[in-house]
N, C-alpha and C. Protein backbone atom coordinates (compact mmCIF):
# COMPACT_ATOMS: atom_id res chain seq x y z
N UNK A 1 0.83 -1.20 0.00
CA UNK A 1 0.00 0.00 0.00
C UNK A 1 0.88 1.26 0.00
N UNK A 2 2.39 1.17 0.63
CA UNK A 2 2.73 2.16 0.84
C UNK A 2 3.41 2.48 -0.87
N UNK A 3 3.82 1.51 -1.21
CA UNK A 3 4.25 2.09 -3.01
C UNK A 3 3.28 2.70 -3.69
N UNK A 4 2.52 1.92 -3.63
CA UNK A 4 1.03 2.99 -4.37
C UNK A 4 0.92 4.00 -3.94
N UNK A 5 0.87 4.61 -2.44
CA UNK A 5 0.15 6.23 -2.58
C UNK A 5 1.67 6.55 -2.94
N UNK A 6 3.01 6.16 -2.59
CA UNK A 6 4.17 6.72 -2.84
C UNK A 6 4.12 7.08 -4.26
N UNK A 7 4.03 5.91 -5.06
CA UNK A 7 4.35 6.21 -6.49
C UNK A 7 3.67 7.13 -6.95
N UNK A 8 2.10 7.50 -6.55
CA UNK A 8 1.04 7.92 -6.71
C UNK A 8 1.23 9.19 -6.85
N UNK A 9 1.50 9.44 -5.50
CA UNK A 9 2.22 11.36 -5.35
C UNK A 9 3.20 11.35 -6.13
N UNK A 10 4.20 11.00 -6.65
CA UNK A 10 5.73 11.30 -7.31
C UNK A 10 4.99 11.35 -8.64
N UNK A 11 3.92 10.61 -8.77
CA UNK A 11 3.01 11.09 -10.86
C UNK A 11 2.30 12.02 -10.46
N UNK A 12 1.99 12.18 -9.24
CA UNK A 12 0.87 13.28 -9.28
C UNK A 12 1.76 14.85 -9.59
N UNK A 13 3.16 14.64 -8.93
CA UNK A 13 4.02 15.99 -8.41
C UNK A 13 4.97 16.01 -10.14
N UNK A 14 4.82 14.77 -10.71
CA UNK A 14 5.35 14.91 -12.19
C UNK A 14 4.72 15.64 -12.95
N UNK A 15 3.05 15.54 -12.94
CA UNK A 15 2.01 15.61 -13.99
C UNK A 15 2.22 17.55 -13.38
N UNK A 16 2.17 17.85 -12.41
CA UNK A 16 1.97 19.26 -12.13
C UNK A 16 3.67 20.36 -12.65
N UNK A 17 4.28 18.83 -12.54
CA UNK A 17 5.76 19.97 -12.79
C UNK A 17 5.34 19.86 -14.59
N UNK A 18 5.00 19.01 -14.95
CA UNK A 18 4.97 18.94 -16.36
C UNK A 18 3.83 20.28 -16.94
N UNK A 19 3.05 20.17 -16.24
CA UNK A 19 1.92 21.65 -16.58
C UNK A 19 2.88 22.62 -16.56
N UNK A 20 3.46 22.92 -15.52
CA UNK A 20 4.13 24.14 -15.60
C UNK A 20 5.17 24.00 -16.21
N UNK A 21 5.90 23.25 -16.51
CA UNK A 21 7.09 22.93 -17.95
C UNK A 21 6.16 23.64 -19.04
N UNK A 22 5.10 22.86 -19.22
CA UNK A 22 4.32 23.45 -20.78
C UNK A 22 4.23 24.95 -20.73
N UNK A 23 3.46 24.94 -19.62
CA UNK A 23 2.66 26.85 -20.06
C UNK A 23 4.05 27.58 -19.88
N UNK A 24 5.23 27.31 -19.27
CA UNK A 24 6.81 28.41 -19.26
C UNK A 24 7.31 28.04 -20.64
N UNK A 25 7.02 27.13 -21.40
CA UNK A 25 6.92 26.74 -22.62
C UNK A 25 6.82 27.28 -23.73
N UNK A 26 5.67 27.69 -23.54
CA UNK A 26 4.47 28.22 -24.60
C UNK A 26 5.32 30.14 -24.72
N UNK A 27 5.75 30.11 -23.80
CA UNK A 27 6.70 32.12 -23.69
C UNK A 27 7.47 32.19 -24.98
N UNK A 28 8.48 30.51 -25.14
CA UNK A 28 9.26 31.11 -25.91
C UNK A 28 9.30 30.18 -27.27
N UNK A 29 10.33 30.47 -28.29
CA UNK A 29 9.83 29.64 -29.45
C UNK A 29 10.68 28.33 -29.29
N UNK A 30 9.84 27.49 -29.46
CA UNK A 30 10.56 25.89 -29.46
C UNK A 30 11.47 25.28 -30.33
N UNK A 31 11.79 24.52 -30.49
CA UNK A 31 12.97 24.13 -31.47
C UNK A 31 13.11 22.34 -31.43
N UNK A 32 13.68 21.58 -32.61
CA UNK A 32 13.34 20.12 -32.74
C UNK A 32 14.23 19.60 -31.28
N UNK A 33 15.28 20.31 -31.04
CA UNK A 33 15.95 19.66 -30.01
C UNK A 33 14.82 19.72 -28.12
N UNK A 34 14.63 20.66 -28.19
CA UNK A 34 13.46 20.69 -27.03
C UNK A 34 12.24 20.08 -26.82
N UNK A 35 11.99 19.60 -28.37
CA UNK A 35 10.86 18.40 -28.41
C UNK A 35 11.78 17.42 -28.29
N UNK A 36 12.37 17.16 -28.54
CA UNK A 36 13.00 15.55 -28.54
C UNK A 36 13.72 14.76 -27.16
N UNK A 37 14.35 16.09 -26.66
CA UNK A 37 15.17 15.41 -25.32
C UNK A 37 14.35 15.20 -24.49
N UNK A 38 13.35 15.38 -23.55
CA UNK A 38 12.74 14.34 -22.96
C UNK A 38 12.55 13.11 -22.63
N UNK A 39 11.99 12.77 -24.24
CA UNK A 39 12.20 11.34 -24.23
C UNK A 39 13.56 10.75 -24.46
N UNK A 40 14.84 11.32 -24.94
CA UNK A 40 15.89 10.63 -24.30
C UNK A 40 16.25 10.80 -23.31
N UNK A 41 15.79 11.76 -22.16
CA UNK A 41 16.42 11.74 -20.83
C UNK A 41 15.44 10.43 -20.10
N UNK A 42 14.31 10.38 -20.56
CA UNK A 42 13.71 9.35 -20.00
C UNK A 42 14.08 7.93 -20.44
N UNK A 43 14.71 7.86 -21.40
CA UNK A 43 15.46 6.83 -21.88
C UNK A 43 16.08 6.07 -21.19
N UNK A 44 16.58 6.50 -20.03
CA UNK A 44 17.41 6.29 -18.86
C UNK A 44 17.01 5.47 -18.19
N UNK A 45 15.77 5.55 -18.17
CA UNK A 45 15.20 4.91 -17.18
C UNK A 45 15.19 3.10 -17.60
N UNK A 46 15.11 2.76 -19.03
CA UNK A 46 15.49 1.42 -19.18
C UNK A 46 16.29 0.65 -18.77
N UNK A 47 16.93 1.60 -17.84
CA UNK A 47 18.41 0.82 -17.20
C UNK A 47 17.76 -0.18 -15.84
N UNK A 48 16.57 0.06 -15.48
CA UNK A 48 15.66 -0.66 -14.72
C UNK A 48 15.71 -1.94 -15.04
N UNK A 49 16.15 -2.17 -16.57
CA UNK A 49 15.61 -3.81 -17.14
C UNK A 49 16.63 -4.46 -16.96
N UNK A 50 17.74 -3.93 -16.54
CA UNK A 50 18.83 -4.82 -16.10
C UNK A 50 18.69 -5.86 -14.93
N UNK A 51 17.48 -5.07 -13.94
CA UNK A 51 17.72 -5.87 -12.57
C UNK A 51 16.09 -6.88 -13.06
N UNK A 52 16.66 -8.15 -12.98
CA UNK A 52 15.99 -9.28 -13.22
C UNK A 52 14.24 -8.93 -12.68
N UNK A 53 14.30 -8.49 -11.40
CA UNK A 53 12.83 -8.00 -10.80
C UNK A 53 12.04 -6.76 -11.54
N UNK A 54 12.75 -6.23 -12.38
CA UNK A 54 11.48 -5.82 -13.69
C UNK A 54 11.19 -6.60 -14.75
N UNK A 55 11.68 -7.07 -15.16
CA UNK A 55 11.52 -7.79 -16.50
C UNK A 55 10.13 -8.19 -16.66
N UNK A 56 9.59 -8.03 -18.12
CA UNK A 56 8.64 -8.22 -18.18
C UNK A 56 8.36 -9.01 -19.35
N UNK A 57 7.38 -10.20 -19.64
CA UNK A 57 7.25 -10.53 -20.99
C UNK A 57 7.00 -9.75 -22.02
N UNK A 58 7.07 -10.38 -23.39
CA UNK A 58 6.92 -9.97 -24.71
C UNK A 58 5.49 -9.21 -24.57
N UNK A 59 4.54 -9.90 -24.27
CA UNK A 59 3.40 -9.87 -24.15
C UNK A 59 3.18 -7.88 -23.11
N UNK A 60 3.14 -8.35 -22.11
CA UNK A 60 3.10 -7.46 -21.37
C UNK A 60 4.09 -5.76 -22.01
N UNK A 61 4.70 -6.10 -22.38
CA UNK A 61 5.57 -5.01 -23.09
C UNK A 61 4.73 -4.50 -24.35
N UNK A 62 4.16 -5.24 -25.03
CA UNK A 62 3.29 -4.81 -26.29
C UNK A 62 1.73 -4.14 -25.66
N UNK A 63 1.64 -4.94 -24.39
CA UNK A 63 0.29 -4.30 -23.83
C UNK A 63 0.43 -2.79 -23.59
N UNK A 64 1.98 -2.96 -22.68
CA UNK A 64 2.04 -1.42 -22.03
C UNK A 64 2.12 -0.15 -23.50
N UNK A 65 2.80 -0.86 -24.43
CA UNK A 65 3.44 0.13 -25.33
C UNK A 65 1.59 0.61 -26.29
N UNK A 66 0.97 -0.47 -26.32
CA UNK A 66 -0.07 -0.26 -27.15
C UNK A 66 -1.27 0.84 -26.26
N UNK A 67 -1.19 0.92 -25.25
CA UNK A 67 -1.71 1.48 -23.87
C UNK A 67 -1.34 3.11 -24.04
N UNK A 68 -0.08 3.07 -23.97
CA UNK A 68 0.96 4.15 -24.12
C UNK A 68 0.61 5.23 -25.09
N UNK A 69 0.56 4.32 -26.65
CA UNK A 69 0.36 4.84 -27.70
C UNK A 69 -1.22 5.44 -27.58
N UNK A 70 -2.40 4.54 -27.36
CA UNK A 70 -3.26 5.48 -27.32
C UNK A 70 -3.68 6.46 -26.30
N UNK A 71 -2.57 6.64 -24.95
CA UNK A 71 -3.24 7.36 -24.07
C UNK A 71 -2.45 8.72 -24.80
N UNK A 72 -1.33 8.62 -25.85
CA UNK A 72 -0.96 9.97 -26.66
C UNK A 72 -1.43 10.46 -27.35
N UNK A 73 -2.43 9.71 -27.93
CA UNK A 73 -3.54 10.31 -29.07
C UNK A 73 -4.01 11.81 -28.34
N UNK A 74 -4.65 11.74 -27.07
CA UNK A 74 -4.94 12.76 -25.97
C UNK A 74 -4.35 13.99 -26.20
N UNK A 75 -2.79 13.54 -25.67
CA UNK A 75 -1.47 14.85 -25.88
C UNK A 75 -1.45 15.13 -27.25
N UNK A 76 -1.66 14.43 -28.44
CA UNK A 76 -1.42 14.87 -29.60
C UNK A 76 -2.56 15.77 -30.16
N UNK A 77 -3.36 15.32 -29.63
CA UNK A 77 -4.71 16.34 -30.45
C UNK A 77 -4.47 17.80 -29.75
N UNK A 78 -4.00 17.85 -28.61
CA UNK A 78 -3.87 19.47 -27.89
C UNK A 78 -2.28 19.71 -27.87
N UNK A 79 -2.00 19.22 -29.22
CA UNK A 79 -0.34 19.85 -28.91
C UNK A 79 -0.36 20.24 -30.49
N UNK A 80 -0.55 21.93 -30.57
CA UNK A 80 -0.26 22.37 -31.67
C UNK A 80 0.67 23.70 -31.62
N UNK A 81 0.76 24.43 -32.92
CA UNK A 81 2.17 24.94 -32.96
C UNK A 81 1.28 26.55 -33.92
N UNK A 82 2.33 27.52 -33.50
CA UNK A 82 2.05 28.51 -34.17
C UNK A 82 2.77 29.26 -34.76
N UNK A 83 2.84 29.94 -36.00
CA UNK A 83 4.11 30.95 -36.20
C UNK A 83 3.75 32.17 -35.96
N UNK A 84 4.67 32.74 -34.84
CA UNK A 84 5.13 34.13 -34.54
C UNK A 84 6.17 35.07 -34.43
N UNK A 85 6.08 36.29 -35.30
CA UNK A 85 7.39 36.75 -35.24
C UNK A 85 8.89 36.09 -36.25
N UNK A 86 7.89 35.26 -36.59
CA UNK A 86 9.41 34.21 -37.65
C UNK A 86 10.06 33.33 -37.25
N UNK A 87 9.02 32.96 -35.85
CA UNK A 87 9.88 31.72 -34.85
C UNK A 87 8.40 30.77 -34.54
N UNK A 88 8.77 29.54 -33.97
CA UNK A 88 7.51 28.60 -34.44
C UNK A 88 7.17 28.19 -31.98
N UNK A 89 6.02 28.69 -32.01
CA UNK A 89 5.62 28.71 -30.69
C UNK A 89 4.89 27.27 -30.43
N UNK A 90 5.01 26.95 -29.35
CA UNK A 90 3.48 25.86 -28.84
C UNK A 90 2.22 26.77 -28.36
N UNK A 91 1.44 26.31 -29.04
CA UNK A 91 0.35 27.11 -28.24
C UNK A 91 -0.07 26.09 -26.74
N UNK A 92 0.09 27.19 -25.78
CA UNK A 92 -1.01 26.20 -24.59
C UNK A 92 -2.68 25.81 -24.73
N UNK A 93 -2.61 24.65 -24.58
CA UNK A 93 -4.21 24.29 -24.47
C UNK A 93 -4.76 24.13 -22.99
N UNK A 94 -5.84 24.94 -23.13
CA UNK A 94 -6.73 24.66 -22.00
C UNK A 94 -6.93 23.03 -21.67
N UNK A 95 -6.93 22.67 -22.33
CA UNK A 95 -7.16 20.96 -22.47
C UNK A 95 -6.54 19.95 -21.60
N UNK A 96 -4.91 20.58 -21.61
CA UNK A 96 -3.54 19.95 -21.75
C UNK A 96 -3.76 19.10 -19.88
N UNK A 97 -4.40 20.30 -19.44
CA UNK A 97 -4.23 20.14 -17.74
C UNK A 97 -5.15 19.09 -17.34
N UNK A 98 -5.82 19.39 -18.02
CA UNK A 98 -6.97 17.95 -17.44
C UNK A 98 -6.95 17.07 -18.39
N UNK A 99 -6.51 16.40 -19.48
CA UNK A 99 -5.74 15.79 -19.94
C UNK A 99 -4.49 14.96 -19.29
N UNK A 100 -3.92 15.15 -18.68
CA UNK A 100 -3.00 15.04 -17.66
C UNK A 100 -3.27 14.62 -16.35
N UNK A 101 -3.94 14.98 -16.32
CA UNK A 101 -5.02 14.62 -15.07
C UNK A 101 -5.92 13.47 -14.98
N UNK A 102 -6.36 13.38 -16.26
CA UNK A 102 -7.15 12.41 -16.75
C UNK A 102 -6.34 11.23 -16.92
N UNK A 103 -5.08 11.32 -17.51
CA UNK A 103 -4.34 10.52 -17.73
C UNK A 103 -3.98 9.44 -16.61
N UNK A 104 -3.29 10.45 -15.67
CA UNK A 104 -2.61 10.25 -14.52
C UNK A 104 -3.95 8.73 -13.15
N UNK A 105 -5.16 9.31 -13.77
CA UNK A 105 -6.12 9.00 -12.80
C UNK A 105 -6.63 7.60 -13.60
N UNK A 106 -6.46 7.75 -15.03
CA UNK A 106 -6.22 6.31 -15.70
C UNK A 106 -5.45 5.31 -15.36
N UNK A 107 -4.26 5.87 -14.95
CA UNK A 107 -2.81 4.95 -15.11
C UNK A 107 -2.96 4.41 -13.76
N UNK A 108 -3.25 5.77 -12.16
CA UNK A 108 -3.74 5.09 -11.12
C UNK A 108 -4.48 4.18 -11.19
N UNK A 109 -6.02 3.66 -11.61
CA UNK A 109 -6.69 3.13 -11.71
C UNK A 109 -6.54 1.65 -12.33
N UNK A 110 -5.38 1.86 -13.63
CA UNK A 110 -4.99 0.73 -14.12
C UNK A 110 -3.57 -0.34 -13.41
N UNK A 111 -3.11 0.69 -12.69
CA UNK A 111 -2.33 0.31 -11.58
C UNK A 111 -2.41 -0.95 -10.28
N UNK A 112 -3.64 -0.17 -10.03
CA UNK A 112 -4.40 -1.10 -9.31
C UNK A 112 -4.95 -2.23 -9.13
N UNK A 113 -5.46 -2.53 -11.27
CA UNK A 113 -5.63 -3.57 -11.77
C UNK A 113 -4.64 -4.69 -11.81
N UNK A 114 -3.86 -4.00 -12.76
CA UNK A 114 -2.74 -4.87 -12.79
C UNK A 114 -2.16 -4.96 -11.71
N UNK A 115 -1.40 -3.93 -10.93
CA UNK A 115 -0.93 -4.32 -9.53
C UNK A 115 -0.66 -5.75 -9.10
N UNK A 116 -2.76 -5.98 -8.73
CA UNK A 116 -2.78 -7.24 -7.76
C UNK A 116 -3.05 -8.18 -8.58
N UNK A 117 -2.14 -8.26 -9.76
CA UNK A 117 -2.03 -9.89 -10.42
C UNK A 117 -0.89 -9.75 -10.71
N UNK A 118 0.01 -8.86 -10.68
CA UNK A 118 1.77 -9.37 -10.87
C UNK A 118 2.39 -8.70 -9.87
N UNK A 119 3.57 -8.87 -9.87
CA UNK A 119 4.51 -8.41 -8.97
C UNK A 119 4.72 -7.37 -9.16
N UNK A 120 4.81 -6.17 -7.84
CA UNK A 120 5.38 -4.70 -7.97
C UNK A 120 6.45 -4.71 -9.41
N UNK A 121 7.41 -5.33 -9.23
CA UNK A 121 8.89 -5.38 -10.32
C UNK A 121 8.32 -4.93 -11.85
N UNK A 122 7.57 -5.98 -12.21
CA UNK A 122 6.58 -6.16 -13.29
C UNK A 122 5.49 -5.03 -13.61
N UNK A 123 5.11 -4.57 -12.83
CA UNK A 123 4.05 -3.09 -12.74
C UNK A 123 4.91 -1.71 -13.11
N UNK A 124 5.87 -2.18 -12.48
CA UNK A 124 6.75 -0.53 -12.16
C UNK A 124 7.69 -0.92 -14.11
N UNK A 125 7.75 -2.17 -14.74
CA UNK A 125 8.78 -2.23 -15.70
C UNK A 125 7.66 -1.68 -16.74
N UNK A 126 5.97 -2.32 -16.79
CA UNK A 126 4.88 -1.96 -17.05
C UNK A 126 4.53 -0.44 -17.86
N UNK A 127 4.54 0.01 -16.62
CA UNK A 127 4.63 1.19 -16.55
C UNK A 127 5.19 2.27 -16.70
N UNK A 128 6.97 1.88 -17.24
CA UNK A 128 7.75 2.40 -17.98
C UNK A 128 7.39 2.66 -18.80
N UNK A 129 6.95 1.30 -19.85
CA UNK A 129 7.01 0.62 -21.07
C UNK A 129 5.64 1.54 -21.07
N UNK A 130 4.62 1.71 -20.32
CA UNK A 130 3.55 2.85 -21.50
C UNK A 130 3.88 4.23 -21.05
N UNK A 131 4.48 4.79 -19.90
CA UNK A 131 5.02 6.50 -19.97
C UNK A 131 5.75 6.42 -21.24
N UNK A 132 6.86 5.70 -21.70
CA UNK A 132 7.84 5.64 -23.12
C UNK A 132 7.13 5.87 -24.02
N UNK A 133 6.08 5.09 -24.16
CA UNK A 133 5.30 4.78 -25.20
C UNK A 133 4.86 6.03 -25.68
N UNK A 134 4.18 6.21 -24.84
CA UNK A 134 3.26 7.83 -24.48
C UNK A 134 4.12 8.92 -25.22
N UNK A 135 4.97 9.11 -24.56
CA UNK A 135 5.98 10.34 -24.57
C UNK A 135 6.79 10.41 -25.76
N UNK A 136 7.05 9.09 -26.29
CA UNK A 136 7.84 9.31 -27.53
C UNK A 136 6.73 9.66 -28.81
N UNK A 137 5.38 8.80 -28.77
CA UNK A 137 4.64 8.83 -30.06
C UNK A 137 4.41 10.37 -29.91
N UNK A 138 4.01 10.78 -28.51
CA UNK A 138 3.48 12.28 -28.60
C UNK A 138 4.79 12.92 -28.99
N UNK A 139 6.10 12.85 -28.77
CA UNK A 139 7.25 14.16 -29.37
C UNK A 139 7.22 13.59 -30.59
N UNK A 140 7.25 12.67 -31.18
CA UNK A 140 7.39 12.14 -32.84
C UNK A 140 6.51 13.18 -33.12
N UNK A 141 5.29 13.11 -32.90
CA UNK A 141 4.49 13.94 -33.60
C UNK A 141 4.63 15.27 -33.37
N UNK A 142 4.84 15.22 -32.62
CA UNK A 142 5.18 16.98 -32.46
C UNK A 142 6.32 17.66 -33.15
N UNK A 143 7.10 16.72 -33.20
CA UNK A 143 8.38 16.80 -34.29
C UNK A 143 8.08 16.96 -35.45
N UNK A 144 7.14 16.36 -35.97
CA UNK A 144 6.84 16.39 -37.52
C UNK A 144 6.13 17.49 -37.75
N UNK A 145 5.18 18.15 -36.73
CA UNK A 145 4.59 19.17 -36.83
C UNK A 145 5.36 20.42 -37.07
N UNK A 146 6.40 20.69 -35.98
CA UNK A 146 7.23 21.39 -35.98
C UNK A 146 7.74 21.48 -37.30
N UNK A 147 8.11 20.29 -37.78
CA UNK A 147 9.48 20.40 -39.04
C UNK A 147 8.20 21.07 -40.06
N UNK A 148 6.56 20.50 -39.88
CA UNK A 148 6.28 21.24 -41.15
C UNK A 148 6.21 22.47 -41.13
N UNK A 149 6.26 23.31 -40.02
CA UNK A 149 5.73 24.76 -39.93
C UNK A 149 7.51 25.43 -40.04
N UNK A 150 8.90 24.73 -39.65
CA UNK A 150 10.17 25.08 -40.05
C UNK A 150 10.04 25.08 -41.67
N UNK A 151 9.70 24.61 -42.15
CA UNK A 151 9.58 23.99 -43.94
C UNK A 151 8.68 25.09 -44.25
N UNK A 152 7.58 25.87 -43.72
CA UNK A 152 7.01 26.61 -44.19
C UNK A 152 7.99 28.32 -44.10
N UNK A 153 8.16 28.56 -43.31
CA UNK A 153 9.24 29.48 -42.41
C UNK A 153 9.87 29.49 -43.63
N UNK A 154 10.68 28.65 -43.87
CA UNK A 154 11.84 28.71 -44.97
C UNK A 154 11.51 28.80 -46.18
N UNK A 155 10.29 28.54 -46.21
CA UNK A 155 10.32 29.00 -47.73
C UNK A 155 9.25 30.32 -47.76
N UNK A 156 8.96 30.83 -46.78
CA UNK A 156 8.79 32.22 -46.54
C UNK A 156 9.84 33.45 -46.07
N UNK A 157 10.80 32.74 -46.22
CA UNK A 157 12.01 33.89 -45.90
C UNK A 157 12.64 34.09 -46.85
């Protein structure tokens, strides 16, 4: 019980630093490298799969990643881009926060499920495997967005 509310608060205190990452965000103009590092700093975190007590099957890894992918559909529909000034902005969405929220209260919920049929090790490797998921399909796309509105830029200058 005590990992759950633990883990619980540390996504809850993520999801709020991440709001305010976005909207201090949205001030200035973005660039492909600021979409992208995230998900390699979170990359890091695979180093988890070394210790035998995450490991997770084939199976379970395609669940989390397929999980992942559609809880980004969410982030992708409210992550758009604007040109201002000759530099390419994120716009903030009203959306984004409870979105996030929504998310977060999913993943609790599915936590719980899964939880009490596998082992903590297995939940927490789980649960990598769909934040990754999540986070990379949503910067891919945001990347591509970006590059098209850079591609427009340039051939307006």
């Amino acid at each position: 019980m005590f990992w759950l509310v633990a883990s619980t608060a540390v996504a809850a205190v993520m999801a709020m630093a991440m709001i305010i990452v976005r909207l201090k965000a949205a001030k200035k103009p973005t660039n492909a490298k600021r979409i992208m590092l995230p998900p390699l700093f979170m990359s890091t975190g695979a180093l988890m799969f070394l210790f035998p007590v995450f490991h997770i099957s084939w199976l379970q890894f395609f669940e989390a990643i397929g999980v992942g992918v559609v809880c980004s559909l969410f982030l992708i529909k409210t992550s758009k881009f604007e040109i201002r000034d000759h530099a390419i902005y994120l716009i903030p969405s009203k959306a984004f926060a409870f979105i996030l929220i929504g998310l977060l209260a999913f993943r609790i919920i599915l936590k719980l499920l899964v939880g009490s049929t596998i082992s903590l090790g297995e939940t927490s490797g789980m649960f990598f495997v769909l934040a990754f998921g999540m986070i990379i399909t949503w910067r891919i796309s945001m990347l591509y967005k970006f590059l098209q509105l850079e591609k427009q830029l340039k051939i307006e200058a």
